[in-house]
C-alpha atoms as a PDB file:
ATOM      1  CA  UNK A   1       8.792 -98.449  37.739  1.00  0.00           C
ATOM      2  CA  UNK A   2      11.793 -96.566  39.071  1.00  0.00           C
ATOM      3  CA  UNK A   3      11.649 -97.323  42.365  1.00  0.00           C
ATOM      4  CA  UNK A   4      14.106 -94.946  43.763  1.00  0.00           C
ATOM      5  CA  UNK A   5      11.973 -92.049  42.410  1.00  0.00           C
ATOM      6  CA  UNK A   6       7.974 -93.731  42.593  1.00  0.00           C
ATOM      7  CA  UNK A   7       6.451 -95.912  45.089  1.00  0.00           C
ATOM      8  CA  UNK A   8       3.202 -95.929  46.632  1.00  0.00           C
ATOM      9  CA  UNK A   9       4.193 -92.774  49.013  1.00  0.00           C
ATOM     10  CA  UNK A  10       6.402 -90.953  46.555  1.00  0.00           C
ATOM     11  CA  UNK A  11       5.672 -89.079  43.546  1.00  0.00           C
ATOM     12  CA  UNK A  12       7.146 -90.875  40.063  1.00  0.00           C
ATOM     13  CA  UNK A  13      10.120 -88.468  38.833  1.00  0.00           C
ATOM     14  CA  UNK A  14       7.891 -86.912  35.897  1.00  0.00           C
ATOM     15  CA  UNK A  15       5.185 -85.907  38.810  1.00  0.00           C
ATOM     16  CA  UNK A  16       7.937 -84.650  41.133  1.00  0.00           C
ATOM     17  CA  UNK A  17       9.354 -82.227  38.458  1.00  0.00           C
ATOM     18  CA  UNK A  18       5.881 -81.443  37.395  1.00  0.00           C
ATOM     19  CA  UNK A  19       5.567 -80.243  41.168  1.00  0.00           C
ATOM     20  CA  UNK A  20       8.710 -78.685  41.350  1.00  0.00           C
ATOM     21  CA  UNK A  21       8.150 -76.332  38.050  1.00  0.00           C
ATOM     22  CA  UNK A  22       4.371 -75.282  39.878  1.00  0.00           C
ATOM     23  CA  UNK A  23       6.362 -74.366  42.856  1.00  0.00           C
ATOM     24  CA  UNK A  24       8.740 -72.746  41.415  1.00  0.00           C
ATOM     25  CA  UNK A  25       6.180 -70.289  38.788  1.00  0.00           C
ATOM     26  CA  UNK A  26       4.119 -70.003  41.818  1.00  0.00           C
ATOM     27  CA  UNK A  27       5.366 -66.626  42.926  1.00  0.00           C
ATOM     28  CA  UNK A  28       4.952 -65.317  39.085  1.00  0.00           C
ATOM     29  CA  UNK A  29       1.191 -67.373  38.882  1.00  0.00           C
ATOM     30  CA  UNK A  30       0.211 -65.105  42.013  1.00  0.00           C
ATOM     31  CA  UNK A  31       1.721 -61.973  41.004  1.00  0.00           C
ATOM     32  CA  UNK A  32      -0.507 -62.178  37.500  1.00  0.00           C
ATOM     33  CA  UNK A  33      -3.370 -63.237  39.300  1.00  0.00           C
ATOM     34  CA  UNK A  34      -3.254 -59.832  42.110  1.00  0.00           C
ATOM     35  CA  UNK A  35      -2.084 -57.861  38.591  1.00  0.00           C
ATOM     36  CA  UNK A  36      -5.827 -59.351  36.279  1.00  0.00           C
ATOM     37  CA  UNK A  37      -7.655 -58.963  39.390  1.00  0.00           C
ATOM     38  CA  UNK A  38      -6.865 -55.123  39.637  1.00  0.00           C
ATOM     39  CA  UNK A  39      -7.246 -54.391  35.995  1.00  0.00           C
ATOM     40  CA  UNK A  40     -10.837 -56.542  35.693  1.00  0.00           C
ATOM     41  CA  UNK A  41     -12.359 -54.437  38.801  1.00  0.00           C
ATOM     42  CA  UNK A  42     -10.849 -51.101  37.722  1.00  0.00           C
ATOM     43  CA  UNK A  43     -11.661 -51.603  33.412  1.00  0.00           C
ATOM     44  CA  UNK A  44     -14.605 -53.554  34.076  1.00  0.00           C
ATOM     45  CA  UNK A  45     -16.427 -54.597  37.401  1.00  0.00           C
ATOM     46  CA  UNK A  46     -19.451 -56.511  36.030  1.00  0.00           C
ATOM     47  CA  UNK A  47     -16.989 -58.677  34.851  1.00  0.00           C
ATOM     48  CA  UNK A  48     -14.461 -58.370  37.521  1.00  0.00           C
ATOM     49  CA  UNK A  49     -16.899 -59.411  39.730  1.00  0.00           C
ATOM     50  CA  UNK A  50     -17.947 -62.474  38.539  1.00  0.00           C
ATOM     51  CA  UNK A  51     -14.256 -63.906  39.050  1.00  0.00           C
ATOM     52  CA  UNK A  52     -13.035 -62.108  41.638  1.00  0.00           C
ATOM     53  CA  UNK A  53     -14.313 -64.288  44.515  1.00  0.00           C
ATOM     54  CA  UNK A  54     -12.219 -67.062  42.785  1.00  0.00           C
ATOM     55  CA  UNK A  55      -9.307 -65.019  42.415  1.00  0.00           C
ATOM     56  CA  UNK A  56      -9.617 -63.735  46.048  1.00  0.00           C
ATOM     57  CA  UNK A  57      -9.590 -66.961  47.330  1.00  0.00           C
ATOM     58  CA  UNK A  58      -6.673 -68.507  45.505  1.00  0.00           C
ATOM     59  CA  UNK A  59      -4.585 -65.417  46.663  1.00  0.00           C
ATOM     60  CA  UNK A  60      -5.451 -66.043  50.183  1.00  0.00           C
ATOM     61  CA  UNK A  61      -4.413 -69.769  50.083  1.00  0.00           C
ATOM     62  CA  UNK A  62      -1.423 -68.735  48.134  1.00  0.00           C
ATOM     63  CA  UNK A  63      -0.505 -66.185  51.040  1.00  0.00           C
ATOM     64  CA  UNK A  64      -1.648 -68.664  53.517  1.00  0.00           C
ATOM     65  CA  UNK A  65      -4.286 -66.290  54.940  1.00  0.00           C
ATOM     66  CA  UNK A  66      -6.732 -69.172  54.758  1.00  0.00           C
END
């Protein structure tokens, strides 16, 4: 164990870069999330709207609205 990078409290370094490349695509992740949630309830909204309480929700954590 590399303990300058992984403890108990503290991510190992392979977790902490894992973290760090989710953080960064985050911004992208939510764009294409708004982007599939327009297209499923304009092309189809049966479908659409068995997802898009899901895909609501994510975007309002990811905008910290919840």
């Amino acid at each position: 164990m590399d303990r300058a990078t992984s403890s108990k409290y503290f991510p190992t370094r392979q977790e902490a870069e894992a973290n760090a490349r989710l953080i960064a695509a985050a911004p992208d992740l939510l764009e294409a999330l708004k982007e599939m949630l327009s297209v499923w309830e304009e092309d189809d909204p049966a479908y659409g709207a068995m997802h898009a309480d899901k895909a609501r929700a994510a975007i309002a954590r990811a905008e910290g609205k919840v």
